[in-house]
Protein backbone atom coordinates (compact mmCIF):
# COMPACT_ATOMS: atom_id res chain seq x y z
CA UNK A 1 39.95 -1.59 -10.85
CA UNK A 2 40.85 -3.13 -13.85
CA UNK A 3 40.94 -6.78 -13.81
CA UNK A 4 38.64 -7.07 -11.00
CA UNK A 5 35.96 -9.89 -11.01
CA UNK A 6 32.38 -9.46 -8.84
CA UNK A 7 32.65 -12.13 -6.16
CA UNK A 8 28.93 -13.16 -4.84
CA UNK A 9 29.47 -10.99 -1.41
CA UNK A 10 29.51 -7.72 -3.88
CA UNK A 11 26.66 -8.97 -5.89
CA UNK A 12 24.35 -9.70 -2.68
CA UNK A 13 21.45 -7.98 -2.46
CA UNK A 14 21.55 -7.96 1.52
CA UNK A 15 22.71 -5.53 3.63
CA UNK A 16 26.32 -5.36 4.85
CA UNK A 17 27.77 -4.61 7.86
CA UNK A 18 30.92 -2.65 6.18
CA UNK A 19 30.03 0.65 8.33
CA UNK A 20 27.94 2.16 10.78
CA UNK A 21 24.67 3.17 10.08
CA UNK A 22 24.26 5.72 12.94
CA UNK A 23 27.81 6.82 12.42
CA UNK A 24 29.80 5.41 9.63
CA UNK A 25 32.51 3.74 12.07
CA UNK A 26 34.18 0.48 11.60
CA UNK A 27 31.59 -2.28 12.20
CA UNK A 28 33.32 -5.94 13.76
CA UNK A 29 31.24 -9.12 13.27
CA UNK A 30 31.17 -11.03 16.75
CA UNK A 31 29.07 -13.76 17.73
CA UNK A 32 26.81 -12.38 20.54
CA UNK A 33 26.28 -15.67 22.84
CA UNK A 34 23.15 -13.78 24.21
CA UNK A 35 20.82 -14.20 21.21
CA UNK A 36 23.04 -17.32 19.89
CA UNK A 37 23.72 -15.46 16.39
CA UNK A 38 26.23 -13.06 14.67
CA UNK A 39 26.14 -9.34 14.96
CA UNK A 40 27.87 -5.92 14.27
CA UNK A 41 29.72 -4.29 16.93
CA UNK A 42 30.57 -0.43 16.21
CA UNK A 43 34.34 0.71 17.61
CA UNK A 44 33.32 3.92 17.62
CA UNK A 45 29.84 4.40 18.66
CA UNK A 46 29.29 1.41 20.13
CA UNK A 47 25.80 0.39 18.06
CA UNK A 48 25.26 -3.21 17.80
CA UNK A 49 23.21 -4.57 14.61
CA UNK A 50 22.06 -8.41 14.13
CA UNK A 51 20.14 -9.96 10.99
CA UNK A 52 16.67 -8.75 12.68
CA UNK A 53 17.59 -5.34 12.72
CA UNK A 54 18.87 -5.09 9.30
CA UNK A 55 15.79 -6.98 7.93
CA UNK A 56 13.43 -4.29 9.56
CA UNK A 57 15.50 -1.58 8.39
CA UNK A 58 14.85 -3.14 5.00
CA UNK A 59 11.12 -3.56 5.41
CA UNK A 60 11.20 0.32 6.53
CA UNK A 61 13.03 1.15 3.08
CA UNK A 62 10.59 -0.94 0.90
CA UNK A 63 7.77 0.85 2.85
CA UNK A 64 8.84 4.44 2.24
CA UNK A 65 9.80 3.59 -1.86
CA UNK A 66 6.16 2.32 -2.00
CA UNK A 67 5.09 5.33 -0.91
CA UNK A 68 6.74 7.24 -2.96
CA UNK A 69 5.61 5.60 -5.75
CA UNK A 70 2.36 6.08 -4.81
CA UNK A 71 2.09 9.39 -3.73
CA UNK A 72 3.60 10.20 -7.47
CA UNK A 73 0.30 8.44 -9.45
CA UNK A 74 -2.77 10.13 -9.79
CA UNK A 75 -4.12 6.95 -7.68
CA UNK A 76 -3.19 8.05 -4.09
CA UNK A 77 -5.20 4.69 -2.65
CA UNK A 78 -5.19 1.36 -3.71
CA UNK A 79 -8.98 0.92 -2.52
């Protein structure tokens, strides 16, 4: 949109809990007094995300471009 300045919550590089990753519903940030921290609560399907999950889902991501990578250079071990 024209006129539009990038706050720091658009720049982040961490993940957001906008939507759903299993089903692209709305996701509502609640405090979960269980585990003591904030989390994402799906409306629709009901999938519940905290800072742990998101952080291996990241891990998983960085994993699989890695290999990737990899499996595209004539080098297919680093040993």
């Amino acid at each position: 949109m024209k006129g539009t300045v990038p706050t720091k919550a658009s720049q982040s590089k961490t993940p957001t809990l906008d939507c759903c990753h299993r089903c692209g519903g709305f996701m509502v940030v609640e405090f979960s007094a269980d585990i003591g921290m904030v989390e994402g609560h799906c409306v629709t399907c009901g999938e519940r995300v905290d800072q742990v999950i998101l952080s291996h889902r990241e891990r998983r991501k960085a994993r699989q471009v890695a290999k990737q990578a990899l499996a595209g250079s004539d080098h297919s071990r680093l040993n």
